[in-house]
N, C-alpha and C. Protein backbone atom coordinates (compact mmCIF):
# COMPACT_ATOMS: atom_id res chain seq x y z
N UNK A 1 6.95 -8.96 4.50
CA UNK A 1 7.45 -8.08 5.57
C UNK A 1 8.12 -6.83 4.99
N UNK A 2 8.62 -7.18 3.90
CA UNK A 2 9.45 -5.92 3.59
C UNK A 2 8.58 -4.90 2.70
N UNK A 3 7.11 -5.81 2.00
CA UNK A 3 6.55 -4.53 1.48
C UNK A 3 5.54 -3.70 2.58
N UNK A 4 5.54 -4.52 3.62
CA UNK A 4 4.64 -3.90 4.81
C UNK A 4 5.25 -2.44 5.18
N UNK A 5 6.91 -2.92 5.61
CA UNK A 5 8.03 -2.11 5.62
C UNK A 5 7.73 -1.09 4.80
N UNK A 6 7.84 -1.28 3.53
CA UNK A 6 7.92 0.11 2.70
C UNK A 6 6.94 0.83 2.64
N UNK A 7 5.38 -0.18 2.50
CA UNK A 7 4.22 0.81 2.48
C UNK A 7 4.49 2.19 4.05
N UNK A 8 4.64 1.34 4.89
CA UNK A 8 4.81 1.85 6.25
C UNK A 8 5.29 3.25 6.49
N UNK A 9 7.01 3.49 5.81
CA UNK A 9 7.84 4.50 5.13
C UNK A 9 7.25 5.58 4.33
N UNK A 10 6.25 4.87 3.41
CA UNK A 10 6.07 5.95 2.34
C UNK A 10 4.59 6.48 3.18
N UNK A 11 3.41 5.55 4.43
CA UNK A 11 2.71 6.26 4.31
C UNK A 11 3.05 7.73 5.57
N UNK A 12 4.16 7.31 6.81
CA UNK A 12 4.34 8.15 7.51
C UNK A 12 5.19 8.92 6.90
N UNK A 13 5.45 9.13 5.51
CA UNK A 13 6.09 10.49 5.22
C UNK A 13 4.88 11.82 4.95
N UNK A 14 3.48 11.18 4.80
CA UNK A 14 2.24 12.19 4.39
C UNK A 14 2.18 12.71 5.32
N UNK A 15 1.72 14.15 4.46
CA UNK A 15 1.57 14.83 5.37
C UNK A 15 -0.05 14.86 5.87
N UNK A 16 -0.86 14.60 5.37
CA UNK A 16 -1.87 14.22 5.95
C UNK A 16 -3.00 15.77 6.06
N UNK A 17 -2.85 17.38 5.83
CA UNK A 17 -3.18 17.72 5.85
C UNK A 17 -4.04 18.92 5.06
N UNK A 18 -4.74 17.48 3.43
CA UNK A 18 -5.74 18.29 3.28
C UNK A 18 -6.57 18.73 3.51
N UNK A 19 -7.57 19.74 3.19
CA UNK A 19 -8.62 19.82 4.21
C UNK A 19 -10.04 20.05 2.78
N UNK A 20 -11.25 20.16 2.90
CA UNK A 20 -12.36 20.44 1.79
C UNK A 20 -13.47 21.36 3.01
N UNK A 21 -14.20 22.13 2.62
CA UNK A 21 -15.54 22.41 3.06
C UNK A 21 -16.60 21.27 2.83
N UNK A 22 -17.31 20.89 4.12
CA UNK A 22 -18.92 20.40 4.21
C UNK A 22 -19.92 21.63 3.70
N UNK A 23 -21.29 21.24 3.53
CA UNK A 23 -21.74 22.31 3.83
C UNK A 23 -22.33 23.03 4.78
N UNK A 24 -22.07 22.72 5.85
CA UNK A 24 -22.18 23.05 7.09
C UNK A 24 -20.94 24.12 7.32
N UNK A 25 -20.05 24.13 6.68
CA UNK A 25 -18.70 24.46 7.30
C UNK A 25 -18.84 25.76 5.86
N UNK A 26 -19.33 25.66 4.62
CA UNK A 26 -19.56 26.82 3.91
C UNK A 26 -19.51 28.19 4.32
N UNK A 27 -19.33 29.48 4.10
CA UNK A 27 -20.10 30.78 3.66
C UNK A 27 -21.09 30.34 3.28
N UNK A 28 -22.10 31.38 4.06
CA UNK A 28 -23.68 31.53 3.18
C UNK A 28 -24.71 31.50 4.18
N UNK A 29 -25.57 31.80 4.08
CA UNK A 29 -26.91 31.81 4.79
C UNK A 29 -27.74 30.50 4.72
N UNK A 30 -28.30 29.85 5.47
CA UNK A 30 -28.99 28.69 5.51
C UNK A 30 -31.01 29.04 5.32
N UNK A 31 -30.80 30.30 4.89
CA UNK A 31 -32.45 30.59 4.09
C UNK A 31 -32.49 30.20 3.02
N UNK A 32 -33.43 29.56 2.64
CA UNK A 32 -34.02 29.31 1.45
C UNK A 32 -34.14 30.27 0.26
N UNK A 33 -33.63 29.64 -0.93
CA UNK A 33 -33.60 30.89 -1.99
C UNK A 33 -34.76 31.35 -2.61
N UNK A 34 -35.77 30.67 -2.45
CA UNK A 34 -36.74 31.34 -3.03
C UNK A 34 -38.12 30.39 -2.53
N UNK A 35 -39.45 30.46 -2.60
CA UNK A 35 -40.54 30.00 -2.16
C UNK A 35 -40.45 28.98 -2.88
N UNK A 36 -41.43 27.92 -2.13
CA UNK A 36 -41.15 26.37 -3.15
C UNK A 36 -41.56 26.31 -4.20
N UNK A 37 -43.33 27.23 -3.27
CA UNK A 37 -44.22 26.66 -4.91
C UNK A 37 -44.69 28.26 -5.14
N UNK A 38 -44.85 27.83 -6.56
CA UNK A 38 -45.87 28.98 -7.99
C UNK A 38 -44.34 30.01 -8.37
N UNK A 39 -43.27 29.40 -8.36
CA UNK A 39 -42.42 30.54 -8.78
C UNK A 39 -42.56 29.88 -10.96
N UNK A 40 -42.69 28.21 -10.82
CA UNK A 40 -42.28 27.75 -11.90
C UNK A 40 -40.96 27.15 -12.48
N UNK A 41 -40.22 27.62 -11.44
CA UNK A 41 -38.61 27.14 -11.35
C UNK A 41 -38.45 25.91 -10.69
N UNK A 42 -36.89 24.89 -11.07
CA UNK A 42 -37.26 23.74 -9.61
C UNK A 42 -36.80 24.09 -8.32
N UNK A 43 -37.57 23.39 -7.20
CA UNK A 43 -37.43 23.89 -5.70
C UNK A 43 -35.81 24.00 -5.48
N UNK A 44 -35.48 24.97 -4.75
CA UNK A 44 -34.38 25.06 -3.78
C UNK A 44 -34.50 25.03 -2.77
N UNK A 45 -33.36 25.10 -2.33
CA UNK A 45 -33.32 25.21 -0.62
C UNK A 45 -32.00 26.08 -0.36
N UNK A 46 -30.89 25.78 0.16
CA UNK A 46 -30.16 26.51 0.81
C UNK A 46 -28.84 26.90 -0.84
N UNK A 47 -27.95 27.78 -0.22
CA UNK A 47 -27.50 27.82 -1.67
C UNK A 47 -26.00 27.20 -0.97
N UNK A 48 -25.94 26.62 0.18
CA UNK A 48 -24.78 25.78 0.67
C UNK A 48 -24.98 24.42 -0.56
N UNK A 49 -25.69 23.55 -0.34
CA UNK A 49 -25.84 22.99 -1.43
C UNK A 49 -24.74 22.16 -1.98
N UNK A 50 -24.33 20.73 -1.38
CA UNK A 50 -23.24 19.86 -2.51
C UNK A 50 -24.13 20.48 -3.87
N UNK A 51 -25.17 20.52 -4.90
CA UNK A 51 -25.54 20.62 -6.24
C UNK A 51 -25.04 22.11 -6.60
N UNK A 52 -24.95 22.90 -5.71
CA UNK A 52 -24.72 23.94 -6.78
C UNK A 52 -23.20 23.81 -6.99
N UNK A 53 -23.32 25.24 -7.50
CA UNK A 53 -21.82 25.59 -7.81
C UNK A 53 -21.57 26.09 -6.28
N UNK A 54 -19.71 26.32 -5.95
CA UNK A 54 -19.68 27.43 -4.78
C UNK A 54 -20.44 26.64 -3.80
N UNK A 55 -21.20 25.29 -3.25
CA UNK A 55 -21.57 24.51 -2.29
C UNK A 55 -20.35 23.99 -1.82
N UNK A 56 -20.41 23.55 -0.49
CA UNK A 56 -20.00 22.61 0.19
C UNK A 56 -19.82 21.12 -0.19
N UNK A 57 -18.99 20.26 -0.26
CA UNK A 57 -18.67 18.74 -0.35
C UNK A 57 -19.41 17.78 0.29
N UNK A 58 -20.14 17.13 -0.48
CA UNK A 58 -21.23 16.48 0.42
C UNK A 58 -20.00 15.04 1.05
N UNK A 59 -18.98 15.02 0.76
CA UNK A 59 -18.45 14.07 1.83
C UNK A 59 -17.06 14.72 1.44
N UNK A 60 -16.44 15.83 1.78
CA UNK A 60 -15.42 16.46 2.33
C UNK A 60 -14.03 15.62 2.65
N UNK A 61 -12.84 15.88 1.93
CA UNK A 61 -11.38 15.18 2.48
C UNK A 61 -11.51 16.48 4.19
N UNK A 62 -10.84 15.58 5.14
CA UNK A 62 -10.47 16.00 6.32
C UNK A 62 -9.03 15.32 6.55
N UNK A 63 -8.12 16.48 7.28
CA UNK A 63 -6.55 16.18 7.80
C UNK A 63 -7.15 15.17 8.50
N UNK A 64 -6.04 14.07 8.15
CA UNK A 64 -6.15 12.71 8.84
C UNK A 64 -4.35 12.29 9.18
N UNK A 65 -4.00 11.59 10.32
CA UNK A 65 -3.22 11.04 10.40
C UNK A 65 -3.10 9.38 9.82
N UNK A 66 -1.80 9.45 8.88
CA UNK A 66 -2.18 8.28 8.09
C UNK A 66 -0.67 7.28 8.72
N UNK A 67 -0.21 7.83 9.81
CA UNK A 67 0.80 6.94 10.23
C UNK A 67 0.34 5.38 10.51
N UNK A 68 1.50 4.69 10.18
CA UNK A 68 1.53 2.99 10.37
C UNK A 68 2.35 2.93 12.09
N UNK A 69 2.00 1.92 12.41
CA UNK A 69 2.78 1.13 13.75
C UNK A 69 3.56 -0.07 13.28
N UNK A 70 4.53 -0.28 13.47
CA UNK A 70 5.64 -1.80 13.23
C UNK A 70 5.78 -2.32 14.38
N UNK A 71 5.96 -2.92 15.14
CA UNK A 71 6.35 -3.81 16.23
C UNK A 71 8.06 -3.84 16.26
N UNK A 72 8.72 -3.34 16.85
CA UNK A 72 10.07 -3.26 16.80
C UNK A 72 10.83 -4.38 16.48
N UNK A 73 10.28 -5.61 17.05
CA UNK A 73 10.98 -6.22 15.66
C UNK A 73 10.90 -7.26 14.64
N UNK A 74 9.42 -6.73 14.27
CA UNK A 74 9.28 -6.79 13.01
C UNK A 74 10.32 -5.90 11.99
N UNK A 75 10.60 -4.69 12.73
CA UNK A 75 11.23 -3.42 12.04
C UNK A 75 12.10 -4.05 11.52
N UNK A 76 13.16 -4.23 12.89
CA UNK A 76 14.53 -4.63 12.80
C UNK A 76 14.70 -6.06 11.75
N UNK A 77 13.80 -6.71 11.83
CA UNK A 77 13.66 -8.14 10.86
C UNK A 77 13.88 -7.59 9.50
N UNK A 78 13.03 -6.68 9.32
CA UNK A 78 12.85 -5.81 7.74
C UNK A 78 13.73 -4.98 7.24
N UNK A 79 14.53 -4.18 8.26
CA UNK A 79 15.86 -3.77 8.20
C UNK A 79 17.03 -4.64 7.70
N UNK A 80 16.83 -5.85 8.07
CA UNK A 80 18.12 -6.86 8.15
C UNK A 80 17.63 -7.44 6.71
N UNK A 81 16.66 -7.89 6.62
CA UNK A 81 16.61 -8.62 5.03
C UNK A 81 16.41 -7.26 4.12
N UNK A 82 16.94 -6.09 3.93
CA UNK A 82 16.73 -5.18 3.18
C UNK A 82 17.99 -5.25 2.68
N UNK A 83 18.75 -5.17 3.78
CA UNK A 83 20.17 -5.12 4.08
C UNK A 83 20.95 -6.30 2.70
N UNK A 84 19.98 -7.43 3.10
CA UNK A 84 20.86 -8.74 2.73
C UNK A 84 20.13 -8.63 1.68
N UNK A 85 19.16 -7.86 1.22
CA UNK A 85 18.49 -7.91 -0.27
C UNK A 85 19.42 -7.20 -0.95
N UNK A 86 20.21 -6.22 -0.58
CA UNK A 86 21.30 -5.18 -1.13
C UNK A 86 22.06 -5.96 -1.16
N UNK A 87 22.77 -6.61 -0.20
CA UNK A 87 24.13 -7.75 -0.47
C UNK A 87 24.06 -8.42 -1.34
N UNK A 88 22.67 -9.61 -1.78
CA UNK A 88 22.71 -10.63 -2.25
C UNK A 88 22.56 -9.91 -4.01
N UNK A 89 22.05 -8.69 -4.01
CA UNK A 89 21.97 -8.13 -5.11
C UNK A 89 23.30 -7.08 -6.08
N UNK A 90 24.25 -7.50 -5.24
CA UNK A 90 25.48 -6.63 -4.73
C UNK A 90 25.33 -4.83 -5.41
N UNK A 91 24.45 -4.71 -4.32
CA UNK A 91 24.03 -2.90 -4.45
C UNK A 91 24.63 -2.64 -2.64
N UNK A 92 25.41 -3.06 -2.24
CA UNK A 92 25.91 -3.19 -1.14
C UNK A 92 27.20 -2.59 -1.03
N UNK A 93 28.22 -1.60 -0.58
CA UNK A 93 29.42 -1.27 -0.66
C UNK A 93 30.11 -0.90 0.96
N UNK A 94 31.25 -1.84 0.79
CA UNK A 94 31.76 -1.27 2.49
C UNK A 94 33.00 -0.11 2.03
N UNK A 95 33.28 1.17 2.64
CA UNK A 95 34.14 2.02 2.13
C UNK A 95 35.34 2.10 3.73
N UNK A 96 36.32 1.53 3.01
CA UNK A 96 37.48 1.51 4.13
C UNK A 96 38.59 2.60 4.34
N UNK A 97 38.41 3.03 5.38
CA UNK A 97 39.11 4.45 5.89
C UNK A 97 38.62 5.73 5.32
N UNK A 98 37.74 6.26 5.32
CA UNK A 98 37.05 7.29 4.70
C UNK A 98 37.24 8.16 6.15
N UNK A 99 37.97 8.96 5.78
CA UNK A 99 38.21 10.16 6.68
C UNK A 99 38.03 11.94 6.13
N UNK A 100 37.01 12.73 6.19
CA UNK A 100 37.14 13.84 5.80
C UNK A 100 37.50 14.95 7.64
N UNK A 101 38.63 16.09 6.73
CA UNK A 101 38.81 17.01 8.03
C UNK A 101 37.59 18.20 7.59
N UNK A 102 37.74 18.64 6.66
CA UNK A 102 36.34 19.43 7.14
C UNK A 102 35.24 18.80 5.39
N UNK A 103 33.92 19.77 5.66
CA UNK A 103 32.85 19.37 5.01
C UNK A 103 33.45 19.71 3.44
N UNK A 104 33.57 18.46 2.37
CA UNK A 104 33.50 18.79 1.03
C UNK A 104 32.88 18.22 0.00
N UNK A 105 31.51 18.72 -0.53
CA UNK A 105 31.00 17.94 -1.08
C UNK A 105 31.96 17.25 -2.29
N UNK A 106 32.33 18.64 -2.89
CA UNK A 106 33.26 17.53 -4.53
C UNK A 106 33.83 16.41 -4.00
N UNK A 107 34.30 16.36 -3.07
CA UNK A 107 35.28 15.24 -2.65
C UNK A 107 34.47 14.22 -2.36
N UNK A 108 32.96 14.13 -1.99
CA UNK A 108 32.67 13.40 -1.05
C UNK A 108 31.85 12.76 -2.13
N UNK A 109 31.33 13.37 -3.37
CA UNK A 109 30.43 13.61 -4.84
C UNK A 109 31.54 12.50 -5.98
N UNK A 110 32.89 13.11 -5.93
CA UNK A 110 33.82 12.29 -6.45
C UNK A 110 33.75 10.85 -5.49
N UNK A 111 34.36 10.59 -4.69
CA UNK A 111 34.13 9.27 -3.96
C UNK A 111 32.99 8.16 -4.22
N UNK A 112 31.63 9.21 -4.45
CA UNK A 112 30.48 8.15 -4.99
C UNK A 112 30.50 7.90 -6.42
N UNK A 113 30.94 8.50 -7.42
CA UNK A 113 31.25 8.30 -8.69
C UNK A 113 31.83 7.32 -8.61
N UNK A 114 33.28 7.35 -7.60
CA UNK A 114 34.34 6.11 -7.81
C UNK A 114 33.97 4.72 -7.70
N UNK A 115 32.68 4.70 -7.00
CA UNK A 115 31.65 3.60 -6.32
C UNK A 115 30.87 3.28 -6.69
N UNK A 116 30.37 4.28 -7.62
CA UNK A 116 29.18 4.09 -8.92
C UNK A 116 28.14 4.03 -7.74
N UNK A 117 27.88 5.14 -7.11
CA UNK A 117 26.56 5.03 -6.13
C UNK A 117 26.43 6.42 -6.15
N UNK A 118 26.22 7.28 -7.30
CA UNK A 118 25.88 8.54 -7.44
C UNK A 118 24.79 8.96 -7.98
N UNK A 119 24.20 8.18 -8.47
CA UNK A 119 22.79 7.76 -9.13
C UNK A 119 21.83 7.24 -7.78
N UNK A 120 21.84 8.18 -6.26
CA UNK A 120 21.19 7.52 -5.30
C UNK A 120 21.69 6.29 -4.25
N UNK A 121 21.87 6.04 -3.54
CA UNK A 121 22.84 5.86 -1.91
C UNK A 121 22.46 6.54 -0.88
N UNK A 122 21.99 5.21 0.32
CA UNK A 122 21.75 5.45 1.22
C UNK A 122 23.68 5.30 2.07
N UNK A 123 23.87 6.35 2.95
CA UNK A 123 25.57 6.31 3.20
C UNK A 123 25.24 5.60 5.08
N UNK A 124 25.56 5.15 5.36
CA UNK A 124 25.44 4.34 7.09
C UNK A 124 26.76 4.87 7.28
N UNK A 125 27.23 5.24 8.41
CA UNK A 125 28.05 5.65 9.30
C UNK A 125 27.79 5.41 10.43
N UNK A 126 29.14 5.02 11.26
CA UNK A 126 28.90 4.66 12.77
C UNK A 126 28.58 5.81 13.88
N UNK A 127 27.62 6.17 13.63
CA UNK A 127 26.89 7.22 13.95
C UNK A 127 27.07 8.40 14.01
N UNK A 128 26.93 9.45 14.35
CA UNK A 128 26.06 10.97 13.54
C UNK A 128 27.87 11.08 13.60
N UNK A 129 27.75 11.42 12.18
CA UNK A 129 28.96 12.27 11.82
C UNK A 129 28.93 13.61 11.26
N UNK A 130 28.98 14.84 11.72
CA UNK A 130 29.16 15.78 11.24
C UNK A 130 28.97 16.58 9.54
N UNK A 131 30.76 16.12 9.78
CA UNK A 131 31.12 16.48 8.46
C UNK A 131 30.70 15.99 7.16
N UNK A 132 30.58 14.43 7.39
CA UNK A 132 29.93 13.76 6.20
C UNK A 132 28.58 13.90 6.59
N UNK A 133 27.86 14.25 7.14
CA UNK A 133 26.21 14.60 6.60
C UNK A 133 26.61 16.05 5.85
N UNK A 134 27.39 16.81 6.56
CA UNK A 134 27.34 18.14 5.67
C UNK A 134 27.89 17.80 3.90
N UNK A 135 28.69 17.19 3.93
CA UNK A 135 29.27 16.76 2.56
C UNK A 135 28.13 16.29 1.70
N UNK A 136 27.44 15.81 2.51
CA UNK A 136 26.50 14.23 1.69
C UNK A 136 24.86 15.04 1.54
N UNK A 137 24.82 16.01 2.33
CA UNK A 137 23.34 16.85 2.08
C UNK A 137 23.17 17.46 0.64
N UNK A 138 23.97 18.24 0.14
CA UNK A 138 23.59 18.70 -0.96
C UNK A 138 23.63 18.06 -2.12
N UNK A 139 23.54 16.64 -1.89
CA UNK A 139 23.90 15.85 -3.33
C UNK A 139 22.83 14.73 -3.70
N UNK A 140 22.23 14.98 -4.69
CA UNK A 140 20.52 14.40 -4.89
C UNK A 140 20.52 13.46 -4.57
N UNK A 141 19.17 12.53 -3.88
CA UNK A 141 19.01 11.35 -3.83
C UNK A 141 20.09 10.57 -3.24
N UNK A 142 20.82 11.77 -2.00
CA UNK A 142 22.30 10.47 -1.17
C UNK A 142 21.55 10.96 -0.21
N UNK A 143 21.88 10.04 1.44
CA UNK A 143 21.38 10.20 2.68
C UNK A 143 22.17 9.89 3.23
N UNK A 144 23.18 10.36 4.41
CA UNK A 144 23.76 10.01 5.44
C UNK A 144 23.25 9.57 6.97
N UNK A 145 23.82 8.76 7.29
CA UNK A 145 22.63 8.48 8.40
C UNK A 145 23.22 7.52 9.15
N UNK A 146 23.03 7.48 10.25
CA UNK A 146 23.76 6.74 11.17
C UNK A 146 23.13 5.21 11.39
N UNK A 147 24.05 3.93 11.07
CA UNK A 147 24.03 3.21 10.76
C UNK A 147 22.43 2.35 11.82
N UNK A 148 22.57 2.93 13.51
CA UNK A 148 21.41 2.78 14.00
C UNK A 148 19.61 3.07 13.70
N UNK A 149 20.09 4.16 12.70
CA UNK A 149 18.94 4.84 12.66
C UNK A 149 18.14 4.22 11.30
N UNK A 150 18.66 3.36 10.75
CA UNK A 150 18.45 2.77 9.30
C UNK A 150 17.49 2.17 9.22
N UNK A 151 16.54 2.25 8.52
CA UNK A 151 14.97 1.55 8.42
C UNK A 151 14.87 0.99 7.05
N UNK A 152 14.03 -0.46 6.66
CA UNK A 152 14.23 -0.89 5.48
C UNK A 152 13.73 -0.16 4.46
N UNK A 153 12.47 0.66 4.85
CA UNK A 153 12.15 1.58 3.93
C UNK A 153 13.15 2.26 3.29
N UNK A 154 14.14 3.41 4.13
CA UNK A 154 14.73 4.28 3.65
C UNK A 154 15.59 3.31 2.36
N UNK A 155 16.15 1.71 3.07
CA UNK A 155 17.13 1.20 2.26
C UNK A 155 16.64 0.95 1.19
N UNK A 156 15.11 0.33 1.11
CA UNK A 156 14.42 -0.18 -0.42
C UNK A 156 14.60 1.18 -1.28
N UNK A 157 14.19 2.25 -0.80
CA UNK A 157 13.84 3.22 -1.53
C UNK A 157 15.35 4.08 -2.47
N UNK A 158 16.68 3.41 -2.07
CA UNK A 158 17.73 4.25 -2.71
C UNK A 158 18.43 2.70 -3.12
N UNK A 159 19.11 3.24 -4.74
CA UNK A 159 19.59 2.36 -5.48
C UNK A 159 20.86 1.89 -4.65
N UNK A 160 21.83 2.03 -4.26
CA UNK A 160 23.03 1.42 -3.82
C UNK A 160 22.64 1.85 -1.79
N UNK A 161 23.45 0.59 -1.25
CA UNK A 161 23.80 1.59 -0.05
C UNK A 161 25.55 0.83 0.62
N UNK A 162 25.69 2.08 0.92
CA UNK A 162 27.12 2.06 1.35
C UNK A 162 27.25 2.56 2.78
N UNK A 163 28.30 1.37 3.46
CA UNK A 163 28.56 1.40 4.69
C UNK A 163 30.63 1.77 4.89
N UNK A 164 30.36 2.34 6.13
CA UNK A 164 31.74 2.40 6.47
C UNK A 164 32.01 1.34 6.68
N UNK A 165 33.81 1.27 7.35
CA UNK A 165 34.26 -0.20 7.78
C UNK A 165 33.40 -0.08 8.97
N UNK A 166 33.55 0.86 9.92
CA UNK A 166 32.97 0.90 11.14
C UNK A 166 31.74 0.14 11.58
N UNK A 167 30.65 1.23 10.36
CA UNK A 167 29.21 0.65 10.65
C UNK A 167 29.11 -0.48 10.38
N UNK A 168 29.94 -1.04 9.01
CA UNK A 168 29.31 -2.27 8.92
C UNK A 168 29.30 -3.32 9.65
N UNK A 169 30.50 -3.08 10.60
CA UNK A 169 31.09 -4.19 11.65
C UNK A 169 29.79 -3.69 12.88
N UNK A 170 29.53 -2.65 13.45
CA UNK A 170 28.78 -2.08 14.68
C UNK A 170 27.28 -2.66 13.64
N UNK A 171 26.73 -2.74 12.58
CA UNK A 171 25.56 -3.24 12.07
C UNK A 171 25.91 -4.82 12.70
N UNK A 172 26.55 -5.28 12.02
CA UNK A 172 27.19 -6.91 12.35
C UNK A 172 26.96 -7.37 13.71
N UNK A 173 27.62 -6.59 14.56
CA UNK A 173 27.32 -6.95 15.83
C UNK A 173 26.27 -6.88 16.83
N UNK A 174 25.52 -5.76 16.08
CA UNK A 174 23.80 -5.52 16.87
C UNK A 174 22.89 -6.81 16.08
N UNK A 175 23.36 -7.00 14.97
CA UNK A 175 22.33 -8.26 14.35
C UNK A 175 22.64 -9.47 14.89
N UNK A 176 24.03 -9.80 15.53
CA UNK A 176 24.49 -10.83 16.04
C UNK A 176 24.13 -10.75 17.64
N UNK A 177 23.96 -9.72 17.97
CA UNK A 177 23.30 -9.70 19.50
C UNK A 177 22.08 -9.96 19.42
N UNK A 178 21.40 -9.43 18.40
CA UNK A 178 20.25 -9.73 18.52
C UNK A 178 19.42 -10.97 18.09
N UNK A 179 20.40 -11.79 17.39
CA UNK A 179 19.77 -13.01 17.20
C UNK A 179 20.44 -14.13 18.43
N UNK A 180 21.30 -13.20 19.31
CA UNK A 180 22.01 -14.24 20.43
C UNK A 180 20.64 -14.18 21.32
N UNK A 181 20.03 -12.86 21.77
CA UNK A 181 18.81 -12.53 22.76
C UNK A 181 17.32 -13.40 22.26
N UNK A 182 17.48 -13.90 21.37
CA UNK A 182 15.96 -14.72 20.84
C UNK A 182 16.13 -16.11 21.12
């Protein structure tokens, strides 16, 4: 489930839009380059041509949509053991009372040092916070993100992830509702 999960992540991040010439879709004239027979040369035909040079792709890449579908909760299943793959691996961190008044990355850059999650961290917050996405954007390989919006992909894909007190308790309680509703 969880590598379904990740393939899933990495394939709806493509963008999906290379494109190649057929030779149908070429520049060029579709006359024949020269008479078949008594020139002494071998026959041609069009100079679209997959063989020549400057031809068309006789089987052409076309923009394709390469998005996956999950079943919601399958998602949420894959979310939760991502989660507990981070816990049980303790790449897991809850950060208690984290309050910034306005946006600072050093401060926010120092804090993940202190945590040893600066080397990549996914950050959960009890939802869209401002200031800490502004803090947390310019700093490689960190993501802020509201603790709802969390997919196992994003979590497999970053070395540590760290939760507020908040989220982790508002995560806690949507996983506990949701195994009360089954």
């Amino acid at each position: 489930l969880l590598k379904q999960a990740l393939v899933r992540h990495l394939a709806n991040q493509r963008q999906g839009t290379v494109a190649q010439k057929s030779r149908g879709e070429v520049e060029g004239s579709t006359r024949k380059l020269y008479r078949q027979k008594g020139t002494g040369r071998a026959r041609m035909g069009t100079v679209r041509t997959p063989v020549r040079r400057s031809g068309g792709r006789a089987f052409p890449r076309k923009p394709r949509d390469f998005r996956q579908d999950m079943p919601r909760k399958m998602r949420r299943l894959a979310r939760n053991q991502a989660v507990l793959a981070k816990i049980q691996a303790q790449d897991a961190l809850i950060i208690d009372g984290l309050k910034f008044d306005e946006p600072k990355t050093r401060r926010f850059a120092g804090m993940l040092r202190a945590v040893q999650a600066d080397r990549g961290c996914i950050f959960a917050t009890n939802g869209v916070d401002p200031i800490l996405v502004k803090s947390g954007r310019n700093i490689p390989r960190t993501h802020v993100q509201p603790v709802a919006e969390l997919s196992a992909g994003q979590i497999l894909r970053r070395r540590r992830l760290v939760f507020t007190r908040e989220a982790f308790e508002a995560f806690r309680d949507a996983v506990g509702a949701g195994q009360a509703s089954e």
